[in-house]
Protein backbone atom coordinates (compact mmCIF):
# COMPACT_ATOMS: atom_id res chain seq x y z
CA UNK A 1 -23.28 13.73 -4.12
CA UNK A 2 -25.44 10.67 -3.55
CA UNK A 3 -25.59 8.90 -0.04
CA UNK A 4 -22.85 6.41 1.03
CA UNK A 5 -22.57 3.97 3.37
CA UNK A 6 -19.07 3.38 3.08
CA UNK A 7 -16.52 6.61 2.39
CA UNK A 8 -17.19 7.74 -1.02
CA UNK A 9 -14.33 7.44 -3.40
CA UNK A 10 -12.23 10.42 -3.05
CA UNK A 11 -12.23 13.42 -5.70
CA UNK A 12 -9.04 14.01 -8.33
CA UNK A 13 -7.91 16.71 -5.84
CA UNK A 14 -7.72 14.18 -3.03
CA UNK A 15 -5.19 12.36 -4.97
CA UNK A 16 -3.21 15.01 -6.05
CA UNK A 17 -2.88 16.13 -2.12
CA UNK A 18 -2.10 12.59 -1.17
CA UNK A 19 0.68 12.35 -3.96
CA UNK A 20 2.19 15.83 -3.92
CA UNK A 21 1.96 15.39 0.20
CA UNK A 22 4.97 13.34 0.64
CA UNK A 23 7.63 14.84 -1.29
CA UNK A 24 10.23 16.75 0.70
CA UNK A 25 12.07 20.25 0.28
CA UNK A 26 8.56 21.36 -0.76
CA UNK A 27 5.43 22.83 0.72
CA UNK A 28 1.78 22.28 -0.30
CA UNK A 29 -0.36 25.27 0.13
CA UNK A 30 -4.26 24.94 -0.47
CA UNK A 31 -6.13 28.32 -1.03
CA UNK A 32 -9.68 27.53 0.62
CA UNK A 33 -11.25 25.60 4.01
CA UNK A 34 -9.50 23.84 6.02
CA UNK A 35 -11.75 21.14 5.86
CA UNK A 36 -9.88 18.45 3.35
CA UNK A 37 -6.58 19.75 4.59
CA UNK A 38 -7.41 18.50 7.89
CA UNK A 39 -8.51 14.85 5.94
CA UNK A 40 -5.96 14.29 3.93
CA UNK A 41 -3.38 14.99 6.62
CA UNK A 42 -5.30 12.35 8.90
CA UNK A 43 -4.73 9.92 5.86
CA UNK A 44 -1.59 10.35 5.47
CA UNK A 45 -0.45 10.11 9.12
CA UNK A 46 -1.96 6.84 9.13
CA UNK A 47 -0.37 5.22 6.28
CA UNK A 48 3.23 6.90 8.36
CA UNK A 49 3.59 9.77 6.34
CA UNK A 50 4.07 11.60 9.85
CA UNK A 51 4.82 15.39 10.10
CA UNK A 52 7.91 16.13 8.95
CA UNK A 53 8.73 13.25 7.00
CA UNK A 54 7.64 15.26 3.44
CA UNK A 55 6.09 18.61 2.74
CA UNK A 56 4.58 20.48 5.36
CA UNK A 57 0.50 21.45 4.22
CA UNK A 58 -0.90 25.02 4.32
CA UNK A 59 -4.12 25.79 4.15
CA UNK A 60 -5.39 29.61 3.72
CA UNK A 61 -8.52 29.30 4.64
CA UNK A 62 -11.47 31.31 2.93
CA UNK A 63 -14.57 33.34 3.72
CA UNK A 64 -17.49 34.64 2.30
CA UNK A 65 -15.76 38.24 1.02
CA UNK A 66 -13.26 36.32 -0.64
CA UNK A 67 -15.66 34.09 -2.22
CA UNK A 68 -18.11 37.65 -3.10
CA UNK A 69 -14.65 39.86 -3.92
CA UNK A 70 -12.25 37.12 -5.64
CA UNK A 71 -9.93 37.86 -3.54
CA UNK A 72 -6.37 36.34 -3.30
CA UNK A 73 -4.80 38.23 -0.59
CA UNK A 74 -4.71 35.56 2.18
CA UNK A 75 -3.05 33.24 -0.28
CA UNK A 76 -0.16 35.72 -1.09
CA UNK A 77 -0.18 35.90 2.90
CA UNK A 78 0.25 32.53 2.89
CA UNK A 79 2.88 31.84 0.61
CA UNK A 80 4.89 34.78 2.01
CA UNK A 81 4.54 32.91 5.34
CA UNK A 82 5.92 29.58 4.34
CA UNK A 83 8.65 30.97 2.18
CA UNK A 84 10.17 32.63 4.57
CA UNK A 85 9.33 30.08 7.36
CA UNK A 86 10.32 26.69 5.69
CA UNK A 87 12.26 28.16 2.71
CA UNK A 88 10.70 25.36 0.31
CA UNK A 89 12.69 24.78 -3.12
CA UNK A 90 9.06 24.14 -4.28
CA UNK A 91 5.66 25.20 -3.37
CA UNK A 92 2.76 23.12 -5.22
CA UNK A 93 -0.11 25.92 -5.25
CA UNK A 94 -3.84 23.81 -5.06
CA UNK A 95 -7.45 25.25 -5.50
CA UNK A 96 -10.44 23.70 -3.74
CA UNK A 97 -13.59 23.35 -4.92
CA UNK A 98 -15.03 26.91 -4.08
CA UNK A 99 -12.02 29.10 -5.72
CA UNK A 100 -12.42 26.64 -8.59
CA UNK A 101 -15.87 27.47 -9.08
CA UNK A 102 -15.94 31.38 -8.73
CA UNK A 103 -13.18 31.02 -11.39
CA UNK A 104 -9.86 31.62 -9.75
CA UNK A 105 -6.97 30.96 -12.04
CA UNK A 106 -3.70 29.50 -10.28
CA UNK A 107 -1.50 28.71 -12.94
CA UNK A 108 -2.51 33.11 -13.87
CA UNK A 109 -1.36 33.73 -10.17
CA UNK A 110 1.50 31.67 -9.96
CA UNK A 111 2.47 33.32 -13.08
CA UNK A 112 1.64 36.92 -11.11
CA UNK A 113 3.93 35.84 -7.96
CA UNK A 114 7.05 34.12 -9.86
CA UNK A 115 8.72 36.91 -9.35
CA UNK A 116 8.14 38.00 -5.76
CA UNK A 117 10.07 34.44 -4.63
CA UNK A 118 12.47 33.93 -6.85
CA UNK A 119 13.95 31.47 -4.58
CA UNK A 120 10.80 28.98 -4.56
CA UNK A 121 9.44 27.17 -7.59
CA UNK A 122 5.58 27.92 -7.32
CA UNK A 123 4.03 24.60 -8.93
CA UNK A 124 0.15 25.33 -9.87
CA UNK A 125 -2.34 22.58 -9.21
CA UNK A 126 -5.47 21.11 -10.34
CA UNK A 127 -7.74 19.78 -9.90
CA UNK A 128 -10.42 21.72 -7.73
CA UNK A 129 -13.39 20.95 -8.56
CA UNK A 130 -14.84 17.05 -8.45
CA UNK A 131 -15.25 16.03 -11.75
CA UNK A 132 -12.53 13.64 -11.75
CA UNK A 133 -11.74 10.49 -9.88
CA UNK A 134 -8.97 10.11 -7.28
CA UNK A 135 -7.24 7.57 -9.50
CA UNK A 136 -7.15 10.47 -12.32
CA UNK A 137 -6.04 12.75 -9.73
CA UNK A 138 -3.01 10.68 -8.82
CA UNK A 139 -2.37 10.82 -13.28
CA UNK A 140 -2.40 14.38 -13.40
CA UNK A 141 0.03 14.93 -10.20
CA UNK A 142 2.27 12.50 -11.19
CA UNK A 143 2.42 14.08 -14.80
CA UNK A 144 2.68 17.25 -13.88
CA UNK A 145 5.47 16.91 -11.28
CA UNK A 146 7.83 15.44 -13.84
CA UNK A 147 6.93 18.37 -16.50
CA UNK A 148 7.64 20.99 -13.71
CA UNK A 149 10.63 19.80 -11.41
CA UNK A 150 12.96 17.26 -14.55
CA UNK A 151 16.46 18.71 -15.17
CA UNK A 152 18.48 18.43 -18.03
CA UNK A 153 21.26 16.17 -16.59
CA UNK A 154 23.94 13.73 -17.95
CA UNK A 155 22.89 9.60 -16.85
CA UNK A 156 24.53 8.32 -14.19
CA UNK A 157 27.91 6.11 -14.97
CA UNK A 158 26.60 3.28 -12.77
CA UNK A 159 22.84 2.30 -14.20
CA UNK A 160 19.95 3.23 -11.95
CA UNK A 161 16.12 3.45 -11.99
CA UNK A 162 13.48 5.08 -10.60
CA UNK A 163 10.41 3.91 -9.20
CA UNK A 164 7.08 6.13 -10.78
CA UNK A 165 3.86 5.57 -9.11
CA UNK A 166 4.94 4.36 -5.34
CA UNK A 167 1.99 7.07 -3.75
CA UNK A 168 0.24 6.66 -0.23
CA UNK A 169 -2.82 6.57 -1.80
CA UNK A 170 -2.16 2.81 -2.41
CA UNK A 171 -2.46 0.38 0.86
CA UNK A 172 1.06 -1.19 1.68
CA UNK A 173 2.78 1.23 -0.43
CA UNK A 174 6.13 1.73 1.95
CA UNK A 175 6.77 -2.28 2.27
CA UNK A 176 6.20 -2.76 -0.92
CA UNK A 177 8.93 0.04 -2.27
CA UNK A 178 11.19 -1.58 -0.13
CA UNK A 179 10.79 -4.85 -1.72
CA UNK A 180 10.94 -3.39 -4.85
CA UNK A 181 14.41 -1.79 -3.91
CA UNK A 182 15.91 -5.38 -2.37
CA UNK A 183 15.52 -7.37 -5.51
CA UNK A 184 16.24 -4.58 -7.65
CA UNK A 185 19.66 -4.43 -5.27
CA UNK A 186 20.08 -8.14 -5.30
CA UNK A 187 18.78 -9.01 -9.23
CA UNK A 188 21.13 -6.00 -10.89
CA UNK A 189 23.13 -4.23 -8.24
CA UNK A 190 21.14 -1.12 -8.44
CA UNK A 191 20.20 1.97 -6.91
CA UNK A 192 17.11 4.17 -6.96
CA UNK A 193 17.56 7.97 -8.21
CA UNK A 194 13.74 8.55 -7.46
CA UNK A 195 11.08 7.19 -5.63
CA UNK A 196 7.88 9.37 -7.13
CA UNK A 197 6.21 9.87 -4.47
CA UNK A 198 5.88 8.26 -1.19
CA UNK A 199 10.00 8.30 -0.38
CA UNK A 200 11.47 10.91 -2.02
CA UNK A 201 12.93 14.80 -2.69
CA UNK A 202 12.98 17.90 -5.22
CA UNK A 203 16.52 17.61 -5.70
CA UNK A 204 15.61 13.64 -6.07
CA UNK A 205 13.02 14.66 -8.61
CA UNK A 206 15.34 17.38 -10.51
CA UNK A 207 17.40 14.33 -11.17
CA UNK A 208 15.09 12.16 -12.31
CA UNK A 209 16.24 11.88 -16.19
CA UNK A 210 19.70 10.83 -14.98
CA UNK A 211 18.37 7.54 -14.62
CA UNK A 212 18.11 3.91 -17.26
CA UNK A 213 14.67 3.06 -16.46
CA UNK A 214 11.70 3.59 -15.02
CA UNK A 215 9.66 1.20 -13.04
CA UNK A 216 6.29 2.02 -13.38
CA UNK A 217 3.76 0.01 -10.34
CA UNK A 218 0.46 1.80 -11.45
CA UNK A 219 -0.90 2.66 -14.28
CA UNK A 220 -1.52 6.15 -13.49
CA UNK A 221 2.34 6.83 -13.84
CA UNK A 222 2.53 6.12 -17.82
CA UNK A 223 1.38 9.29 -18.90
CA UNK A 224 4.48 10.60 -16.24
CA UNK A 225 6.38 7.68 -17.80
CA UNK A 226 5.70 8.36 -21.25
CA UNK A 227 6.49 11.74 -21.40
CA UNK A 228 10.44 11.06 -19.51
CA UNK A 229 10.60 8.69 -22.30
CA UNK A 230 10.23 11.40 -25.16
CA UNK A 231 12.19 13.54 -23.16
CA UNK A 232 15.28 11.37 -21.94
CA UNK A 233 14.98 8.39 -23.91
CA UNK A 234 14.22 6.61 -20.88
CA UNK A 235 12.65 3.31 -21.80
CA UNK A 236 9.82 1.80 -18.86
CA UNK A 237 8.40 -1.47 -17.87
CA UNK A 238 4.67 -1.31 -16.64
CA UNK A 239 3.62 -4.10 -14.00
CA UNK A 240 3.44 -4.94 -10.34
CA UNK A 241 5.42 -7.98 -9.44
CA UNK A 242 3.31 -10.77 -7.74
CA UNK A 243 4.16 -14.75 -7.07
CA UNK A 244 6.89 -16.41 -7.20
CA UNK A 245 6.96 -16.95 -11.54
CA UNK A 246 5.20 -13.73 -11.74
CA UNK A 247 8.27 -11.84 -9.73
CA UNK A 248 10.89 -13.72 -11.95
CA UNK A 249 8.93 -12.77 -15.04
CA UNK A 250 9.25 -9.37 -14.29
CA UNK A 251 13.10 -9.07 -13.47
CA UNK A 252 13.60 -10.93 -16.55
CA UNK A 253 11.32 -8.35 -18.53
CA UNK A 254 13.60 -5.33 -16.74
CA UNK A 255 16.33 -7.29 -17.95
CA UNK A 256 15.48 -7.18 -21.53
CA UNK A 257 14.65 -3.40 -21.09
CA UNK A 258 18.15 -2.59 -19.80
CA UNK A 259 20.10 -5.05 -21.68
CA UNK A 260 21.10 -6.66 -18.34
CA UNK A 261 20.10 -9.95 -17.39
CA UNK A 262 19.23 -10.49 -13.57
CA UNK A 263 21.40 -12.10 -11.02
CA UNK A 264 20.40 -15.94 -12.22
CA UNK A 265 21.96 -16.55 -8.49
CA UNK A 266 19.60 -14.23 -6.69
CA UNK A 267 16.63 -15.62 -8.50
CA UNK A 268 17.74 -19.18 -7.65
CA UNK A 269 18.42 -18.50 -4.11
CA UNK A 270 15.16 -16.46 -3.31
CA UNK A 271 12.95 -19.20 -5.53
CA UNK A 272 14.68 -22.40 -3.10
CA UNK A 273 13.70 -20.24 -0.18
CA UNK A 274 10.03 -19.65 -1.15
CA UNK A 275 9.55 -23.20 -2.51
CA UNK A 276 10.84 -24.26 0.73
CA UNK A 277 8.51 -21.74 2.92
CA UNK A 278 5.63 -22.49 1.06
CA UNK A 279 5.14 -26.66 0.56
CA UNK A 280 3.56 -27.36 3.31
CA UNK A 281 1.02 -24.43 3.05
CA UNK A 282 0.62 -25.31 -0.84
CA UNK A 283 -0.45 -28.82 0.17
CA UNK A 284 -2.67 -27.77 2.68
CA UNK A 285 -4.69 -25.76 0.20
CA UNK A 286 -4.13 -27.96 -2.27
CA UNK A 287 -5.81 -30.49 -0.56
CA UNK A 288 -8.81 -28.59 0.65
CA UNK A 289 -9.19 -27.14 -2.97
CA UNK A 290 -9.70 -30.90 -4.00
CA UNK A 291 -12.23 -31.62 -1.53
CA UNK A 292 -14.37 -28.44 -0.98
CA UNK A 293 -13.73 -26.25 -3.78
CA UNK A 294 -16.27 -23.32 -2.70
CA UNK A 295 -13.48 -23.06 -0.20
CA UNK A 296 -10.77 -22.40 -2.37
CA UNK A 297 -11.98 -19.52 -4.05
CA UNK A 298 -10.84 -15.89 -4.34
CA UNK A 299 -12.85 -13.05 -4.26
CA UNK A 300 -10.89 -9.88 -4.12
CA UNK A 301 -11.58 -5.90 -5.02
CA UNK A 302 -9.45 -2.79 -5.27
CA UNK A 303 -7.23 -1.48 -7.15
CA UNK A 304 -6.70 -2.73 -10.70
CA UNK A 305 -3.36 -3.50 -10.77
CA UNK A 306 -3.02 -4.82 -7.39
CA UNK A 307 -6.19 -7.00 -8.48
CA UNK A 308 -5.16 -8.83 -10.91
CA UNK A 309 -1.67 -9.21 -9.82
CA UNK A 310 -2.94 -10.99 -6.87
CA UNK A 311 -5.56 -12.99 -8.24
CA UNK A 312 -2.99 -14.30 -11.37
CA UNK A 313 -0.16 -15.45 -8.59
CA UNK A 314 -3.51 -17.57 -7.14
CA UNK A 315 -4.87 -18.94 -9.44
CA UNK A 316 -1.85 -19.96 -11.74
CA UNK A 317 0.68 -20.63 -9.20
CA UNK A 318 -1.41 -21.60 -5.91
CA UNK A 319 -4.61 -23.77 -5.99
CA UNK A 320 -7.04 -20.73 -5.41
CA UNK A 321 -9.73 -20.45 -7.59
CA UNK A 322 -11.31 -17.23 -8.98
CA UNK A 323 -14.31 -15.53 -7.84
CA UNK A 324 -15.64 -12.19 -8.33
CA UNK A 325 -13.35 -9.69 -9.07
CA UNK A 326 -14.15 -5.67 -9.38
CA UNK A 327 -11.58 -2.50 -9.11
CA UNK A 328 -12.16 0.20 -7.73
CA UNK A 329 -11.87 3.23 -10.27
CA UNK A 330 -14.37 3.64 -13.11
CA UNK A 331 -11.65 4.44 -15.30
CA UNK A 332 -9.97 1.00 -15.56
CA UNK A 333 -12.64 -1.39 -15.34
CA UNK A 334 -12.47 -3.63 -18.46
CA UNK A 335 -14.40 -7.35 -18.91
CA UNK A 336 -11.48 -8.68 -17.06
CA UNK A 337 -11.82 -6.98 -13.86
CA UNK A 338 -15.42 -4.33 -14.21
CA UNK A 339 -15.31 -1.55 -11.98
CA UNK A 340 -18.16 -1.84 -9.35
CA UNK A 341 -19.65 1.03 -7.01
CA UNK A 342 -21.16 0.53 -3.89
CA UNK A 343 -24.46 -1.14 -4.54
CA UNK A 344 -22.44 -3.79 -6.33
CA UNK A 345 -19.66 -4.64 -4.44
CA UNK A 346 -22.17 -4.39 -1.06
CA UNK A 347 -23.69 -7.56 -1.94
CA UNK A 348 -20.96 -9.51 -2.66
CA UNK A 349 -19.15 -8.34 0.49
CA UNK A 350 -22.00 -8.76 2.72
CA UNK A 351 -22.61 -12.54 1.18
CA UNK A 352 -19.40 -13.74 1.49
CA UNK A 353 -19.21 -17.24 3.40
CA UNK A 354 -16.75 -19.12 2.59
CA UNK A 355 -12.84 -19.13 0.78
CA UNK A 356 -10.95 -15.84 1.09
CA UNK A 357 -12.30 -12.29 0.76
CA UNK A 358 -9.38 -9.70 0.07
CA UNK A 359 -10.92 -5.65 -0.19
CA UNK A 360 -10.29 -2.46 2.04
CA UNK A 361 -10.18 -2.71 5.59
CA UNK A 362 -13.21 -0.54 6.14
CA UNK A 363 -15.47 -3.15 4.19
CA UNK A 364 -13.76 -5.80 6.13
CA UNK A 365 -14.78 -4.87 9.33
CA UNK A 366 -18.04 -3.94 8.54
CA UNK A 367 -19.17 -6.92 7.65
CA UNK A 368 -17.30 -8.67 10.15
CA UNK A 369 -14.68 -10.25 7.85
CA UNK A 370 -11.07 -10.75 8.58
CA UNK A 371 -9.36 -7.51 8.29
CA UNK A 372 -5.67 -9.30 7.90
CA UNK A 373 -6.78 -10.00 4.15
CA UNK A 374 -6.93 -5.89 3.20
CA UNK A 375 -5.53 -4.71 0.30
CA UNK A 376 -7.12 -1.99 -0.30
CA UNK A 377 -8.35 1.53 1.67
CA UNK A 378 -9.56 2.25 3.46
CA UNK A 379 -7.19 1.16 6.35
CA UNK A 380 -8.29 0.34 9.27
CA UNK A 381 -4.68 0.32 11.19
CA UNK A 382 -1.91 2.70 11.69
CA UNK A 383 0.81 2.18 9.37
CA UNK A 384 3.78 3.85 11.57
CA UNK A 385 6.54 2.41 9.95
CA UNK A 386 7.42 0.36 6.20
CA UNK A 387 8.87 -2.64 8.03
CA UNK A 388 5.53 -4.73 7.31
CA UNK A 389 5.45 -8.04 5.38
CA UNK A 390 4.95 -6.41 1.76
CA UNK A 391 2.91 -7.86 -1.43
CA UNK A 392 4.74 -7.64 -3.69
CA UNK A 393 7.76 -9.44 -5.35
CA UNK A 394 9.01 -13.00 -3.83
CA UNK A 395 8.87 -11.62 0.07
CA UNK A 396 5.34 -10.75 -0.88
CA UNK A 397 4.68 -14.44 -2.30
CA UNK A 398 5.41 -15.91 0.49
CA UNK A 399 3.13 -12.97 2.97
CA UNK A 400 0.26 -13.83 0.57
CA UNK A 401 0.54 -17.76 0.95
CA UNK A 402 0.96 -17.23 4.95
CA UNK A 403 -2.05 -14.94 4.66
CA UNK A 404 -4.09 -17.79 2.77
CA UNK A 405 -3.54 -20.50 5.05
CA UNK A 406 -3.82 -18.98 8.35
CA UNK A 407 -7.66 -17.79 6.92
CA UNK A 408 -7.94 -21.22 6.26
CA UNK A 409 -6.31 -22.04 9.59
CA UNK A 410 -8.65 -20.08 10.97
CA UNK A 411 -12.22 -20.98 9.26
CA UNK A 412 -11.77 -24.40 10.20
């Protein structure tokens, strides 16, 4: 591993932990240190997954003889422990990086201990070694969830979706669910079966085929997506509603995939509201955007989807301008938005002077910038509760714009 000035992006195991973390009726049991148990716990307490909210995390810990031997006793220990302690319906079984290089098969010993629990699911894990990305990580839990824990069962009579990709690995993630759930409440007059996998449950995720769509936020979840679709015939939209237009395009695109058009009255009412909330700030920026236009620009990292979500409600429905934009997974960069590591998004960062500068809170502070514009991790608060102003959808519209013009507020 190189050196790092900033925290280095996490491994493929980190996500899996941070998206099989949350889900409840289960328990996550890592065979090896306690190390990035101890992390990843830490993370997720911060961003309010709080102990006993989802699955409680084992580690076995590991020594040198078990390294030198191969041994697997402590993690039978282990799992003998937390089945009859927590009586899980599901125990996701995850290597670290040491069993996974000695060679230790967990899908072999899952296989080997079906038996002795015949009570608990045991769902094998990868990925423990580092030779994929967080973001890839996040894929192949989310994939692998749906293969394992999906039921055969009949739709529900009244239509419902799920939400695929909702994971605490994103910043924001719990306010922005809940948006996500009030216009989907307000546009159709519908309920969530699933929330994969910051809110939800095995017996939620059992159920998960019952549902008419899938809402995927993140493109890590169309692999996941996909594969319900062969399964169930359940047809997806891909896309993370941002801006005012950008929100109404994407109920409208729902529509079309259920055959249901949205509430024309919700969209009405919440577009009069908005419009309302946001003249005067629109004006404001409009203004300055006319007369200093180095002022007006965007310059914003992090995810890819959150990226360019944000920087399209800007530019084509506020007066922002665009700057520099980079993601923050290899994997996705494109021309549109190029991924860029450390040495390249340092500079930019650190040379920032003037119009608005929207990355993780860590690089924020840093560099003395202002942390309110985060939108990435990571964080640099405690995230106790989902009750904050989200992103996304037409709430989220209206957080970005008041964002925008109190940093402009503020640098003048």
């Amino acid at each position: 591993m190189g050196l790092y000035r900033f925290k280095p992006m996490p491994s493929g195991r980190m996500g899996i932990f941070w998206t099989v973390a949350p889900i409840r009726e289960a328990a996550v049991v890592e065979f090896g240190c306690m190390g990035h148990n101890l992390y990843s716990g830490s993370l997720l307490r911060q961003g309010g997954i709080y102990e006993g909210y989802g699955a409680p995390l084992y580690t076995t810990y590991i020594d040198e003889t078990d390294i030198a031997m191969g041994q697997t006793y402590r993690l039978e220990a282990t799992l003998r422990r937390v089945v009859d302690t927590d009586r899980p319906k599901v125990v996701f079984l995850q290597p670290s990086a040491v069993p996974e290089v000695i060679g230790m098969d967990m899908y072999a010993i899952a296989n080997l201990l079906a038996d002795e629990f015949p009570e608990t699911k045991l769902v094998p894990l990868g990925h423990g070694s580092f030779a994929i990305s967080q973001h890839k990580g996040v894929e192949e839990a989310l994939l692998a969830i749906v293969k394992a824990l999906a039921e055969d069962v009949p739709k529900t009579q009244a239509p419902t979706y799920n939400v695929l990709g909702t994971c605490p690995d994103l910043f924001n993630f719990g306010a922005d669910l809940l948006e996500i759930e009030r216009m989907m409440r307000g546009a159709f007059g519908m309920e969530a079966v699933c929330r994969l996998s910051s809110d939800c449950s095995i017996s939620d995720l059992r159920r998960i085929g019952s549902s008419h769509i899938n809402l995927v936020i993140r493109r890590e979840a169309i692999p996941a997506a996909e594969y319900l679709r062969k399964r169930f015939g359940t047809p997806y939209v891909y896309g993370r509603p941002y801006g005012i237009r950008g929100t109404g395009d994407w109920l409208r695109q729902v529509g079309e995939t259920l055959g249901a058009a949205p509430s024309a009255e919700f969209i009405a009412a919440e577009e009069r509201l908005l419009y309302g909330q946001i003249d005067s700030p629109y004006r404001t920026l409009d203004s300055n955007a006319w007369s200093y236009p180095e002022e007006a620009v965007l310059t914003i990292g992090g995810h890819y989807d959150v990226v360019k979500g944000i920087r399209d409600f800007a530019v084509n429905e506020m007066p922002l301008k665009r700057g520099t934009c980079w993601c923050d997974c290899p994997e996705m960069g494109d021309g549109d938005i190029p991924y860029f590591p450390e040495e390249k998004w340092i500079p930019v960062v650190e040379s920032h002077r003037k119009g608005y500068l929207m990355f993780s809170g860590e690089a924020l502070r840093w560099f003395g910038k202002n942390t309110d514009l985060m939108i990435a991790n990571p964080d640099v608060k405690w995230r106790l509760h989902p009750y904050d102003p989200p992103l996304v959808g037409y709430r989220g519209a209206v957080q970005l714009v008041n964002l925008w013009v109190n940093e402009y507020t503020r640098a003048h």
